[in-house]
Protein backbone atom coordinates (compact mmCIF):
# COMPACT_ATOMS: atom_id res chain seq x y z
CA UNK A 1 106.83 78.36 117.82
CA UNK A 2 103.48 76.21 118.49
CA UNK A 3 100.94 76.94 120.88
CA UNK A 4 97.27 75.74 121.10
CA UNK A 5 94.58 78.67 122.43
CA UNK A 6 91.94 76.19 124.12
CA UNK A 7 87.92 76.50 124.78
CA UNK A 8 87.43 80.40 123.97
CA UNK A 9 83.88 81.88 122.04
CA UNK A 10 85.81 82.03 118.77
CA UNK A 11 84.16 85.34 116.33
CA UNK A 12 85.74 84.34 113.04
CA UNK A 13 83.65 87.24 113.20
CA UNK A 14 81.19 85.07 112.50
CA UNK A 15 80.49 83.25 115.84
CA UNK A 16 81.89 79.37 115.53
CA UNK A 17 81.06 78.74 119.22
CA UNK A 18 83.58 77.58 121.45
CA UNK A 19 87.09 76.49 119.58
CA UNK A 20 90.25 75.48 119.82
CA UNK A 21 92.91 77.42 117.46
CA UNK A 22 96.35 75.57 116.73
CA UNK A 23 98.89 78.33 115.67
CA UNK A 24 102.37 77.57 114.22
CA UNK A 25 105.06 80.30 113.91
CA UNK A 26 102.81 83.06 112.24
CA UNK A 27 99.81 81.45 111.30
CA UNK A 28 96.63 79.24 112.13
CA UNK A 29 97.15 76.04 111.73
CA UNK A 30 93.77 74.35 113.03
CA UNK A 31 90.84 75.61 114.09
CA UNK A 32 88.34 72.92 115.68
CA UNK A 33 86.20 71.82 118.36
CA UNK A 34 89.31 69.61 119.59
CA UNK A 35 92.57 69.98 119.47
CA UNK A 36 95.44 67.70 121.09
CA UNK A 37 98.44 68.64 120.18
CA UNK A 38 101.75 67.66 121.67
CA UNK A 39 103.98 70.17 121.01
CA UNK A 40 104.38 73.88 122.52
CA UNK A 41 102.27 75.58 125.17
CA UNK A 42 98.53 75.63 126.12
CA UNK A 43 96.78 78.74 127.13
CA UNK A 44 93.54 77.70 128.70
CA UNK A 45 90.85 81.01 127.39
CA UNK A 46 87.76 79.07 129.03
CA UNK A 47 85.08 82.14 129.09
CA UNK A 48 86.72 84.29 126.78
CA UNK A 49 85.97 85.80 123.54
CA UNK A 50 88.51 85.58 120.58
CA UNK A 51 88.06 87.80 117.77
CA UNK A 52 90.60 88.44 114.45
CA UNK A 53 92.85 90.87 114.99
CA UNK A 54 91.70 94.84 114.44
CA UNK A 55 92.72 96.43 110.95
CA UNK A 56 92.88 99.97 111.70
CA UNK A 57 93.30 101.87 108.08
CA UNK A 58 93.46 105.63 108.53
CA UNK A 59 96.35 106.73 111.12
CA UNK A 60 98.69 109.39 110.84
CA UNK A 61 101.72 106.93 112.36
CA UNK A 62 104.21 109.71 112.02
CA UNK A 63 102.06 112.91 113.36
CA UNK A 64 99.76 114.89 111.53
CA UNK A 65 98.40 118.35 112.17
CA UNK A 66 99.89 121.44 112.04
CA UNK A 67 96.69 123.15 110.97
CA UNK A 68 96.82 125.70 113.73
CA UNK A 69 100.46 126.42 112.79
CA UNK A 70 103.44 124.57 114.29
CA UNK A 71 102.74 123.96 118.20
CA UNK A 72 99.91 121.94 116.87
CA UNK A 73 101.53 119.05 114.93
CA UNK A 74 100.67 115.86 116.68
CA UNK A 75 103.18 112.97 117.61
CA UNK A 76 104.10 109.88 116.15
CA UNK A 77 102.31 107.32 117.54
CA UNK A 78 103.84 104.79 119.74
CA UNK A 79 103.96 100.50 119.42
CA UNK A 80 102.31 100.11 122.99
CA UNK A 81 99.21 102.31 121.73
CA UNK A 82 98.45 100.77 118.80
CA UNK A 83 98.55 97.47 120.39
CA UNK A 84 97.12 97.87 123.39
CA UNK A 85 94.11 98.90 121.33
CA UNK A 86 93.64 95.68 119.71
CA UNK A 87 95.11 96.23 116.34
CA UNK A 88 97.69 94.36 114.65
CA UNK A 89 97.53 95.69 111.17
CA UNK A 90 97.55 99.46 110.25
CA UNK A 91 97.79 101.65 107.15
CA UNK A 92 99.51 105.17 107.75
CA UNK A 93 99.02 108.35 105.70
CA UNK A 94 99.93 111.79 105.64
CA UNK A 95 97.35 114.18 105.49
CA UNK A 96 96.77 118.06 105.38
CA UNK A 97 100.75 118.96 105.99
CA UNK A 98 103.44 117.30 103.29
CA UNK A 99 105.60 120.01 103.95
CA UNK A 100 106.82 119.16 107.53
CA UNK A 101 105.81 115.77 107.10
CA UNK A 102 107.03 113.65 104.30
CA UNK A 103 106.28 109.93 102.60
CA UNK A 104 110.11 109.01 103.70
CA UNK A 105 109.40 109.61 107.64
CA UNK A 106 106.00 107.67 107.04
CA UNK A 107 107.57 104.68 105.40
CA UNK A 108 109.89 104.73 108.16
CA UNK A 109 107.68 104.65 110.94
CA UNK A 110 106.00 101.59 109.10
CA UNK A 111 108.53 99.75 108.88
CA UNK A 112 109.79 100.54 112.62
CA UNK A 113 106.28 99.51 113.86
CA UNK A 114 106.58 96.32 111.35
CA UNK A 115 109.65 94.95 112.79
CA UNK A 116 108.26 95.11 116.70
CA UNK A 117 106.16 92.64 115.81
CA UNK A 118 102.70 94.02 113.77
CA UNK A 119 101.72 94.41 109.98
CA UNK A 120 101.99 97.55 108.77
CA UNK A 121 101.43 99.48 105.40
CA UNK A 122 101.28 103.25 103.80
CA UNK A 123 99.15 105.33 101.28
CA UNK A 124 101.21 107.45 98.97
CA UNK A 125 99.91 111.06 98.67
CA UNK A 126 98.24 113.47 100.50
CA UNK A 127 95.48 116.42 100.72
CA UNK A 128 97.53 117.38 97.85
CA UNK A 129 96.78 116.97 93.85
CA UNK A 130 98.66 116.39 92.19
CA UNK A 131 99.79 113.58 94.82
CA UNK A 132 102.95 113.73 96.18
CA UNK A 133 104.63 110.37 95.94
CA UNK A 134 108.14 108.75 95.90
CA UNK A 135 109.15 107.65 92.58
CA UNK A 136 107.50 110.98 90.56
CA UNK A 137 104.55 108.22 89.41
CA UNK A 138 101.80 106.69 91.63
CA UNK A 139 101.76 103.37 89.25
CA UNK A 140 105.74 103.32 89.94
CA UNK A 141 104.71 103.90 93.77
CA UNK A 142 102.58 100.72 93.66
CA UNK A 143 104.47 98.63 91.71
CA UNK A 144 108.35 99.66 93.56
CA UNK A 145 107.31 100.23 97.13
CA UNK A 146 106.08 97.40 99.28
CA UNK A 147 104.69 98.98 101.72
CA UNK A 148 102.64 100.96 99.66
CA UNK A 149 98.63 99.62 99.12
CA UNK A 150 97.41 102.90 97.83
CA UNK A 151 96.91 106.33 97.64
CA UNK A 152 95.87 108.67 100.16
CA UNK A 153 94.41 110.68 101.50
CA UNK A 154 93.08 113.12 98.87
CA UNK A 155 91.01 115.80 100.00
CA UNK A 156 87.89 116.37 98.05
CA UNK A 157 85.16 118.57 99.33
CA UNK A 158 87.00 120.43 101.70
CA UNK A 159 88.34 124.08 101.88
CA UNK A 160 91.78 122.47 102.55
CA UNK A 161 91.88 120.28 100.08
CA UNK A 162 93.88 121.44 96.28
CA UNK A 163 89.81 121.70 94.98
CA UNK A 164 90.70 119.23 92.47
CA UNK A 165 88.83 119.14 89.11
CA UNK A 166 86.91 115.78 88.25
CA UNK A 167 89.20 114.95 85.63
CA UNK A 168 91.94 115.03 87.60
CA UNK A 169 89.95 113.08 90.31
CA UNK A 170 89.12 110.02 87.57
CA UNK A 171 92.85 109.62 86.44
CA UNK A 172 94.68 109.57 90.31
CA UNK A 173 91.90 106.43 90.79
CA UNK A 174 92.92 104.65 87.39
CA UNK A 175 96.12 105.14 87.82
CA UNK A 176 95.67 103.66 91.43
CA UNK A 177 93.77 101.01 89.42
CA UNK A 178 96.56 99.94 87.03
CA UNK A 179 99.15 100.62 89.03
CA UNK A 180 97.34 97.37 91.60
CA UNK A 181 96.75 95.26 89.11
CA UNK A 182 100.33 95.22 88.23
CA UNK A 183 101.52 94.47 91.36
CA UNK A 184 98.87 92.54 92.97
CA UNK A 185 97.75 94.70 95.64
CA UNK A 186 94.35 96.99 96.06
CA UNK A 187 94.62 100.04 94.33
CA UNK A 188 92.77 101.88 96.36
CA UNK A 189 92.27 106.09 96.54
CA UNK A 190 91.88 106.54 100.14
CA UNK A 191 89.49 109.78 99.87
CA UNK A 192 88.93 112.56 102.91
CA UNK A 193 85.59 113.91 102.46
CA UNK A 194 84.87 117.17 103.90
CA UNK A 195 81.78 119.08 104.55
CA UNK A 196 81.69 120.60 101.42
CA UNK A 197 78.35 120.88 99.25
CA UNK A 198 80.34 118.61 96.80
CA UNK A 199 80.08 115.49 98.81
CA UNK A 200 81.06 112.34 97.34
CA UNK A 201 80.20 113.29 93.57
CA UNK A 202 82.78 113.31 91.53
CA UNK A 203 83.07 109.28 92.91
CA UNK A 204 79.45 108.80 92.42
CA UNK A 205 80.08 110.29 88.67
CA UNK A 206 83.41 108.28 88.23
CA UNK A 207 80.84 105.09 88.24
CA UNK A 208 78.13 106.40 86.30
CA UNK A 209 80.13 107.58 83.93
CA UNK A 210 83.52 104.94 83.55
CA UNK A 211 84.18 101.47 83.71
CA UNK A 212 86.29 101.87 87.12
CA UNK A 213 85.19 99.72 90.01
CA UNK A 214 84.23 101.01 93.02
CA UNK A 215 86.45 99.28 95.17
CA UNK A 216 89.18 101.32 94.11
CA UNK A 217 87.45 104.60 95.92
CA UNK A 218 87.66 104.39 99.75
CA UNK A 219 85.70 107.79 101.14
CA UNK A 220 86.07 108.28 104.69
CA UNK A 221 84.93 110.56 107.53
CA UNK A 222 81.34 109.55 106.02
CA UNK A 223 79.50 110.52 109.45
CA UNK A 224 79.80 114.19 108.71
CA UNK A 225 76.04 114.67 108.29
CA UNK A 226 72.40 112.71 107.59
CA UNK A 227 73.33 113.78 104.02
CA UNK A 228 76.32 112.55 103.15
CA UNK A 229 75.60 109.32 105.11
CA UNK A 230 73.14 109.18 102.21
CA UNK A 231 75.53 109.20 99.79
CA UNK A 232 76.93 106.51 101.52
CA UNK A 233 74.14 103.97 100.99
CA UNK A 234 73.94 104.46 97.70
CA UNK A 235 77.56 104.36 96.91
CA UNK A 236 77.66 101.16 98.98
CA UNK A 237 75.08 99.84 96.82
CA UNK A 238 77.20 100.36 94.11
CA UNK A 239 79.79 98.05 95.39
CA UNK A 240 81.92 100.32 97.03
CA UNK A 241 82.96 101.02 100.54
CA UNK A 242 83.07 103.90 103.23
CA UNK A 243 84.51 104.25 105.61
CA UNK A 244 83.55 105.85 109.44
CA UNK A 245 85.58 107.73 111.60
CA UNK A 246 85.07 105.69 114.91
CA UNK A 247 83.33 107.72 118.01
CA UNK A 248 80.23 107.19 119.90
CA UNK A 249 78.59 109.57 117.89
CA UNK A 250 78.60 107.15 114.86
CA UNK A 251 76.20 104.79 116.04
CA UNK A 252 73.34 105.97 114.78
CA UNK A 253 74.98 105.32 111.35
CA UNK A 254 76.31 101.95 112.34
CA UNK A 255 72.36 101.31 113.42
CA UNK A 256 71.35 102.60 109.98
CA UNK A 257 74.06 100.74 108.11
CA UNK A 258 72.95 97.58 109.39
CA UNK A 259 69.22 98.58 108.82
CA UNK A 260 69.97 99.35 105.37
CA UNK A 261 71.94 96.26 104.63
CA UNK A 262 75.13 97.69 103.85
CA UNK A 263 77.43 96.88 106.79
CA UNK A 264 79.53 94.24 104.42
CA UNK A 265 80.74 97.50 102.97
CA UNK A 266 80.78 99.80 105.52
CA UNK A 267 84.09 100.12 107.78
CA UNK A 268 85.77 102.08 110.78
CA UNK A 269 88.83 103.64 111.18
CA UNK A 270 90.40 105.74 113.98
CA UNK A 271 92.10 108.77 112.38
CA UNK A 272 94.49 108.20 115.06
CA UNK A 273 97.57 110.52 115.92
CA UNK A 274 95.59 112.99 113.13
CA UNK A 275 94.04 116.31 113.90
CA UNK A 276 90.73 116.71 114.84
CA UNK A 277 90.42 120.72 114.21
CA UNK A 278 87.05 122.57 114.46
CA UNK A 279 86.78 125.91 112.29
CA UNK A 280 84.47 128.74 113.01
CA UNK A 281 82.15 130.15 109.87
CA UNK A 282 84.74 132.35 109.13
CA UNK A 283 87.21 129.31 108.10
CA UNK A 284 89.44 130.43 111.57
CA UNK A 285 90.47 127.46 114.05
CA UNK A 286 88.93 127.67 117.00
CA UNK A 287 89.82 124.28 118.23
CA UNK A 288 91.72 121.15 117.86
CA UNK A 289 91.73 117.79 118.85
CA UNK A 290 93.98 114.79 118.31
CA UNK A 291 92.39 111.20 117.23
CA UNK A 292 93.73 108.27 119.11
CA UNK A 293 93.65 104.40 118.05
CA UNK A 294 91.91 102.99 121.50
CA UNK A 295 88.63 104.46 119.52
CA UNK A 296 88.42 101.95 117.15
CA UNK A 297 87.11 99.28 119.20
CA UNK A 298 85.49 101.79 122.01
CA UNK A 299 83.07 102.32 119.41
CA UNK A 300 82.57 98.71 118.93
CA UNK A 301 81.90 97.92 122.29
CA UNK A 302 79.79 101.04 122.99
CA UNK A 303 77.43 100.03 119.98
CA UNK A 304 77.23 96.43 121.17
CA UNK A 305 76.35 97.26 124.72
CA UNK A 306 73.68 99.16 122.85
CA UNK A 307 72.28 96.91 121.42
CA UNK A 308 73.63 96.62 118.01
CA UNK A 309 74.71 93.04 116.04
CA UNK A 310 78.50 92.66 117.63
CA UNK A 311 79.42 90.01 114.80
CA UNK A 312 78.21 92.88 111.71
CA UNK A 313 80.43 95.64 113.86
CA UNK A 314 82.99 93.42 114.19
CA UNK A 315 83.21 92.92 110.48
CA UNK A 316 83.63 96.25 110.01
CA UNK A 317 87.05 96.44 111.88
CA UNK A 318 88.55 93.24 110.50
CA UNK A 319 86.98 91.39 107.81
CA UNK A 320 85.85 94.32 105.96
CA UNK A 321 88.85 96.53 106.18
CA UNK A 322 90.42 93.32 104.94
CA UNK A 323 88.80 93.03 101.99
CA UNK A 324 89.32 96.73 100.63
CA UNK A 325 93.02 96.54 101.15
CA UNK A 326 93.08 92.89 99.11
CA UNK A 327 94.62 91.41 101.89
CA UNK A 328 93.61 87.80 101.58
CA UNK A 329 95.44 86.32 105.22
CA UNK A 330 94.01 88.37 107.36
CA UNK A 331 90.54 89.94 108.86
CA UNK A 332 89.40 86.20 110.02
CA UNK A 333 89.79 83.27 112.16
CA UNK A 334 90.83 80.64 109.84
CA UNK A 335 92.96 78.26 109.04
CA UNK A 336 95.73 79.49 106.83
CA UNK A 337 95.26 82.90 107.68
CA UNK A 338 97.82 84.76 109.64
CA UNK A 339 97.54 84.71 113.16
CA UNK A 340 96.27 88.28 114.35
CA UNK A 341 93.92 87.28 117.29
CA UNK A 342 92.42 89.71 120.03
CA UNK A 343 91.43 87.74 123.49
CA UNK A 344 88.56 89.47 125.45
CA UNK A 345 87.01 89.15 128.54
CA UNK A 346 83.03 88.44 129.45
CA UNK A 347 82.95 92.93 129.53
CA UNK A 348 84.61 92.73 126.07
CA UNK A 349 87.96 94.21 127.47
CA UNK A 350 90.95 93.86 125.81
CA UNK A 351 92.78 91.47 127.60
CA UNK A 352 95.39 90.10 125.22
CA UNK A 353 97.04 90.73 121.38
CA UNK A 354 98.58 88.49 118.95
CA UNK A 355 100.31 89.75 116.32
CA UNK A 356 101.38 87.53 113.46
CA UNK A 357 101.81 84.22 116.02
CA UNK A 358 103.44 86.22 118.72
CA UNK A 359 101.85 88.07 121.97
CA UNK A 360 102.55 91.54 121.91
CA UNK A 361 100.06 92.27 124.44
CA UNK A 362 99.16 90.13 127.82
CA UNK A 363 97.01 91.07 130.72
């Protein structure tokens, strides 16, 4: 299967200008000012913007929930949603239930969602510590299951969480360590931070006091407050990465991100298809929410039309997420990387999806 996407304002995210992209079965071929090519169709994207595909790495793709007992578990999410939002590589994860919920119905899912067309991967784990994982070992987990890229998400700072020790903290991150360096992939601890006093400490500690790299710890839900947005910096100054949980009301951190000089190491997710519960002082429920995909790039668009740098926000939903998974073919426009392209319109509407060479979304 070649086609040729002609004359749109390519974001690698980087802007190139206007380009022509050659793409060949799953991948780009050529990406240049000119392209003739006399083989397969044309698709004429005069006036459009084309940006790399969305990496969306935080979504409860078989339901989450459950926190305000049964009737609140959230669905599965569907193909159509996660496409229609843009994104064409996702990472699922259990979260606060892995009782009703289990690693075997999430690799499921991801590979159902992998065979209509997108790329799709899992964390191993949970809340829980220990982690709960298939093969009894996370290394094994790493090393045996392919779609496996990690380990997540572990609750830390959070009254839900196992309140794991530090020590048991350190050795779930090297064994995520080792257990990526044997088979080639990231590695990475995918942590949920709550609003505990604790923070992001015991990772801040981890680098002071070991010769782990950052990149293996992957905190998310950073917007909780000013002060663990703090944290933040300085952990991204480290070398690390956080991670934001995409609404409207994280721009002020995407403004200070950028201000700060961090944004390479900043990135969003949606927390889609999870549970967005609110607790009262006494530790009751007293609401709940559930997170949906289509506010990954909401976000991105709401920012821009603020004001903020749309290349640097794009980054953080592509190129970025790319780069703390280790996933070398994807997150840009380029040739030889697969072809995971999003086609917008002058308002930055989502107007059509490719997903590894093929449309999955049009119109």
């Amino acid at each position: 299967m070649i086609y040729t996407l002609k004359g749109g304002k390519v974001f690698s995210p980087d802007y190139l200008g206007e380009k022509d992209i050659l793409i060949a079965n799953d991948k780009i071929e050529l990406l240049d000012d000119t392209i003739i090519c006399p083989y397969g169709e044309i698709y004429d994207l005069t006036g459009k913007i084309v940006v790399p595909g969305f990496i969306d790495a935080h979504v409860h793709i078989a339901g989450g929930g459950g926190e305000g007992g049964f009737v609140t578990r959230t669905p599965e999410i569907t193909f159509d949603e996660i496409v229609n939002s843009g994104i064409t590589t996702i990472v699922g994860c259990l979260g606060t239930d892995d009782i009703t919920r289990n690693l075997e119905g999430l690799y499921a899912k991801a590979k159902a969602l992998e065979l209509r067309g997108i790329t799709s991967y899992i964390y191993t784990g949970s809340y829980s510590v220990p982690p709960v994982t298939f093969t009894g070992s996370i290394k094994k987990d790493l090393v045996l299951i392919d779609k496996v890229i990690g380990v997540g998400e572990i609750a830390i700072s959070d009254h839900r969480s196992s309140q794991p020790s530090f020590e048991e903290i350190k050795k779930i991150v090297a064994k995520a360590r080792v257990g990526g360096l044997i088979s080639g992939k990231a590695g990475v601890v995918n942590f949920h931070v709550g609003s505990g006093s604790c923070k992001i400490e015991y990772l801040l500690n981890i680098l002071k006091e070991n010769e782990i790299p950052a990149k293996h710890m992957y905190p998310t839900h950073m917007g909780r407050s000013d002060e663990l947005f703090s944290q933040g910096i300085l952990f991204a100054k480290k070398g690390g990465f956080i991670d934001l949980t995409a609404s409207i009301d994280m721009v002020k951190y995407l403004e200070i991100g950028i201000y700060e000089n961090i944004y390479s190491n900043m990135t969003m997710t949606s927390d889609g298809q999870g549970s967005l519960p609110k607790f009262g002082e006494d530790g009751n429920l007293i609401e709940l929410n559930v997170g949906s995909v289509s506010v990954l790039f909401e976000t991105v668009r709401y920012a821009a039309n603020k004001g903020l740098n749309f290349e640097k926000l794009l980054k953080m939903i592509t190129e970025n997420p790319a780069k703390v998974l280790g996933l070398k073919n994807k997150g840009r426009i380029k040739s030889g990387n697969d072809a995971d392209i999003v086609i917008l319109n002058e308002d930055m509407e989502i107007e059509g999806v490719i997903a590894k060479g093929k449309f999955v979304r049009r119109g």
